[in-house]
N, C-alpha and C. Protein backbone atom coordinates (compact mmCIF):
# COMPACT_ATOMS: atom_id res chain seq x y z
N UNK A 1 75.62 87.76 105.38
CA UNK A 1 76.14 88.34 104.15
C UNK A 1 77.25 87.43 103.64
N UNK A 2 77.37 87.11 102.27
CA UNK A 2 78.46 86.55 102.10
C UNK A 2 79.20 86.97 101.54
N UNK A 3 80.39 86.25 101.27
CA UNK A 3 81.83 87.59 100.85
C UNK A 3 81.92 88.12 99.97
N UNK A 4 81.26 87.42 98.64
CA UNK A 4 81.06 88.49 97.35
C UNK A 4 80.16 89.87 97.92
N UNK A 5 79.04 89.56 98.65
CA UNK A 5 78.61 90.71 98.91
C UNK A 5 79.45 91.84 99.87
N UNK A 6 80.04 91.02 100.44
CA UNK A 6 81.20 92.07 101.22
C UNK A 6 82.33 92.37 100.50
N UNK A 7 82.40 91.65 99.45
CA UNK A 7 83.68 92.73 98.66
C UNK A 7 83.12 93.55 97.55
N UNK A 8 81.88 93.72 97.61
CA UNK A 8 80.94 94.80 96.76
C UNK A 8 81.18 95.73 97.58
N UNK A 9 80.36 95.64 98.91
CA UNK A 9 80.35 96.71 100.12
C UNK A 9 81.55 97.34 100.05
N UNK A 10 82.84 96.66 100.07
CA UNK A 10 84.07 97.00 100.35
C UNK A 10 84.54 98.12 99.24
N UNK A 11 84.20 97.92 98.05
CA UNK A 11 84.74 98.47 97.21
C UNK A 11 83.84 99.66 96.70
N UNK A 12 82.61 99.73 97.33
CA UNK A 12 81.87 101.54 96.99
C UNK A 12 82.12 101.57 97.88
N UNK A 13 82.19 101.44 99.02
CA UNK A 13 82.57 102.39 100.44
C UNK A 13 84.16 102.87 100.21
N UNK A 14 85.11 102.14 99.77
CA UNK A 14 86.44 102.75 99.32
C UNK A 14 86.11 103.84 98.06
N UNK A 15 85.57 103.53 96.93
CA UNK A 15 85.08 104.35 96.12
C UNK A 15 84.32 105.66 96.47
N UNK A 16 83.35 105.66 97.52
CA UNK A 16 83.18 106.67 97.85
C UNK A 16 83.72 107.68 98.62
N UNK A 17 84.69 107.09 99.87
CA UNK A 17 84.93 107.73 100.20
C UNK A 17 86.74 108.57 98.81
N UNK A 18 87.12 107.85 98.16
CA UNK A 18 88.19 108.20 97.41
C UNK A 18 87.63 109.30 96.02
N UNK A 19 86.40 109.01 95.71
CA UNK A 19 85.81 110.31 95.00
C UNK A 19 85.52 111.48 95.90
N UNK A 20 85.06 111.29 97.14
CA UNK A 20 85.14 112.74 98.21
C UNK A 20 86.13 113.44 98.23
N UNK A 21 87.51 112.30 98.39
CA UNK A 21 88.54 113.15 98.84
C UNK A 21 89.45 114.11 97.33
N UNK A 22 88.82 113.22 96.16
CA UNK A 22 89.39 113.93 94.93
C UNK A 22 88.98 115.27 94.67
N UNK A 23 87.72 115.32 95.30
CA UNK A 23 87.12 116.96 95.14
C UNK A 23 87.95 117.20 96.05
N UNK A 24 88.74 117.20 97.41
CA UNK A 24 88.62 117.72 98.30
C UNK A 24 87.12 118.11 99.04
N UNK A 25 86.43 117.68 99.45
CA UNK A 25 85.30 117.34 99.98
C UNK A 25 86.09 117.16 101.70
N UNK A 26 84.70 117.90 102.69
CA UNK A 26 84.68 116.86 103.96
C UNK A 26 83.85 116.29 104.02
N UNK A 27 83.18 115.17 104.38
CA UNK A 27 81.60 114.66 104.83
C UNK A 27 80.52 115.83 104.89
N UNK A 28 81.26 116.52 106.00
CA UNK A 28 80.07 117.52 106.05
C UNK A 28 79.65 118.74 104.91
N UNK A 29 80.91 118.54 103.99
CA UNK A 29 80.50 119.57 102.77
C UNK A 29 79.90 118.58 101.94
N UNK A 30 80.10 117.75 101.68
CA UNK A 30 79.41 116.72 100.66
C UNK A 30 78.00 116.58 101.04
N UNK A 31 77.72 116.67 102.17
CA UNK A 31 75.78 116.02 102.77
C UNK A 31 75.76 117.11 102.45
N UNK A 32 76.27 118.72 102.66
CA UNK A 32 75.90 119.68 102.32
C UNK A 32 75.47 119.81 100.64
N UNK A 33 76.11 119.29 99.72
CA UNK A 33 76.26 119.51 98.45
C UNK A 33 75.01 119.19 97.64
N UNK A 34 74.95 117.20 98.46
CA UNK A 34 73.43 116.97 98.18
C UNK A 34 72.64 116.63 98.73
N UNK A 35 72.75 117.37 100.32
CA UNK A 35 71.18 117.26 100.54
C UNK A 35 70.98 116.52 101.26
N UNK A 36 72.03 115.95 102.42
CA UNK A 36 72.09 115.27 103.07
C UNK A 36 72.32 115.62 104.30
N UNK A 37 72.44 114.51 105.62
CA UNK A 37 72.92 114.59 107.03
C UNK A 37 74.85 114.17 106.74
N UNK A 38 75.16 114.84 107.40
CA UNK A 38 76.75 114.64 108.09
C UNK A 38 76.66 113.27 108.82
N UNK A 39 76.02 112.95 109.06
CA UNK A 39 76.03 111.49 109.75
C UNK A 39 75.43 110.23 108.92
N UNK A 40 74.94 110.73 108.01
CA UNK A 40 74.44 110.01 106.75
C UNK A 40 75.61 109.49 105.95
N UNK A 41 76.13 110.82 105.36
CA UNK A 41 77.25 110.15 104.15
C UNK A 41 78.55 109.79 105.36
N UNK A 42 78.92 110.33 106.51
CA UNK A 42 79.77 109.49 107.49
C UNK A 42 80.03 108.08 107.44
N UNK A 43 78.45 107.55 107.56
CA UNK A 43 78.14 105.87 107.60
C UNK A 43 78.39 104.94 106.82
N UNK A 44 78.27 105.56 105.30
CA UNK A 44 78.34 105.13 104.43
C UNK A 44 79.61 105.00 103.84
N UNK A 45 80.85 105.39 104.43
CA UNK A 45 82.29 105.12 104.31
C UNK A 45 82.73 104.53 106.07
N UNK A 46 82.08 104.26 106.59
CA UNK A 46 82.22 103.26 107.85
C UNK A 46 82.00 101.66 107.42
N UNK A 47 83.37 100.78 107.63
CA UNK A 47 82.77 99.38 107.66
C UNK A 47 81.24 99.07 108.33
N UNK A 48 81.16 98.02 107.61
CA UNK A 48 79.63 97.17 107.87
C UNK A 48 78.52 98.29 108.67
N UNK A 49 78.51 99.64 107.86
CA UNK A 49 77.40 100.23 108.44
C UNK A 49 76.30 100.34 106.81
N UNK A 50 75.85 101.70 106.76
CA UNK A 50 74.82 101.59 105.68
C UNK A 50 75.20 102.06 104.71
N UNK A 51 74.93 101.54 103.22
CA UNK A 51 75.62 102.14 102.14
C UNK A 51 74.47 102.95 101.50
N UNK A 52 74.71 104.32 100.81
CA UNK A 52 73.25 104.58 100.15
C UNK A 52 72.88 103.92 99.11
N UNK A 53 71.36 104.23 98.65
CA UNK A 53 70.42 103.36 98.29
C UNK A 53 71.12 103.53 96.68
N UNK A 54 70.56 103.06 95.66
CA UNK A 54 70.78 103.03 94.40
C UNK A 54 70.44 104.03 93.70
N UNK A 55 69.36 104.84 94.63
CA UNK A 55 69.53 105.87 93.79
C UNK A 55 70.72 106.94 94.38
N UNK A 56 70.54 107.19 95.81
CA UNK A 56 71.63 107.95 96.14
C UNK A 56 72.85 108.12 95.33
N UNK A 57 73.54 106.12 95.43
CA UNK A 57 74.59 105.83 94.71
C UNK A 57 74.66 106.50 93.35
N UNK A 58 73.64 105.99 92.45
CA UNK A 58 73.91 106.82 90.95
C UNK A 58 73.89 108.17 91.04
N UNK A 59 73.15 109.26 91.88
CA UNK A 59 72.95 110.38 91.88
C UNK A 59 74.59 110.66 92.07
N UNK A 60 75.32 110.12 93.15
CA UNK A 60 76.93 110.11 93.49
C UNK A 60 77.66 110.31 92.41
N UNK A 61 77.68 109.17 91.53
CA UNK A 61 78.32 108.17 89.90
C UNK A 61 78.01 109.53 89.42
N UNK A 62 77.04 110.12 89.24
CA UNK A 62 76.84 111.32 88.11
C UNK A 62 77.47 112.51 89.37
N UNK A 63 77.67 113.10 90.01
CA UNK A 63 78.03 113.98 91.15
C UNK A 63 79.82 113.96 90.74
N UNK A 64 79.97 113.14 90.99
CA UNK A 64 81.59 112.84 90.76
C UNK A 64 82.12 112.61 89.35
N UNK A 65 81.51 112.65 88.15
CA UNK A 65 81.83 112.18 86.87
C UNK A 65 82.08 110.72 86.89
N UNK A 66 81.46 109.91 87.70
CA UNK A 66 82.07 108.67 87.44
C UNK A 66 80.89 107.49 86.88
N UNK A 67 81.08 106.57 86.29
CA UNK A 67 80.00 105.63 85.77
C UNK A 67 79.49 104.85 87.54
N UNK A 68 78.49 104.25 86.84
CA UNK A 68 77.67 103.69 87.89
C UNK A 68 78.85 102.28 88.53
N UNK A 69 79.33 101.50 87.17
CA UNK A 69 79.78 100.44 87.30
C UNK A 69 81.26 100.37 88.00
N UNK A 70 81.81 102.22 88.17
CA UNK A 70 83.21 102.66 88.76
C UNK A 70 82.85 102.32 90.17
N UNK A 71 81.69 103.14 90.53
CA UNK A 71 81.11 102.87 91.88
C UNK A 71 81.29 101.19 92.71
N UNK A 72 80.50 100.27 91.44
CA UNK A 72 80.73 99.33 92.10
C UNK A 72 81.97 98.22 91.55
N UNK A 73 82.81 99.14 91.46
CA UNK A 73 84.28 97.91 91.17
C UNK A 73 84.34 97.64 89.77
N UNK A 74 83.09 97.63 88.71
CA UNK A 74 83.37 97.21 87.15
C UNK A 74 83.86 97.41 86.82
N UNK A 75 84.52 98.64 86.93
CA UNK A 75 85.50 99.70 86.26
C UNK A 75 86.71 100.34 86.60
N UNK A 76 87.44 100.64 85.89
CA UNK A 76 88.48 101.71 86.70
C UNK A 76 88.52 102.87 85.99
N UNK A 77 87.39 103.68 85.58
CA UNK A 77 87.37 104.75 84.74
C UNK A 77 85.53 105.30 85.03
């Protein structure tokens, strides 16, 4: 992987987990919310583990009020 791609990774995995905590969300209420495993959305705010897929991600972007491009760093809104 190279580092642009790791400072993509870096910045929806901070993004996601910082839209969870704005709901007040735990992991396990959020997999609850959509439909997921507790060990699923866990991973996906763990360094170098798995991020969800693109659609997950946008389903998120719309879940949280946020654009797709907030998700991945384009934005700050």
């Amino acid at each position: 992987m190279n580092m642009k791609d790791y400072e993509i990774r870096e910045v929806i995995r901070k993004r996601l987990i910082e839209c969870r905590k704005e709901k007040g969300l735990s992991q396990a209420k959020l997999a609850e919310e959509i439909g997921s495993n507790p060990t699923t959305v866990a991973s996906w705010e763990q360094p170098d583990k798995a991020l969800p897929h693109i659609e997950t991600l946008y389903q998120l972007s719309k879940y949280y009020g946020k654009s797709i491009g907030y998700m991945y760093g384009e934005s700050d809104d």
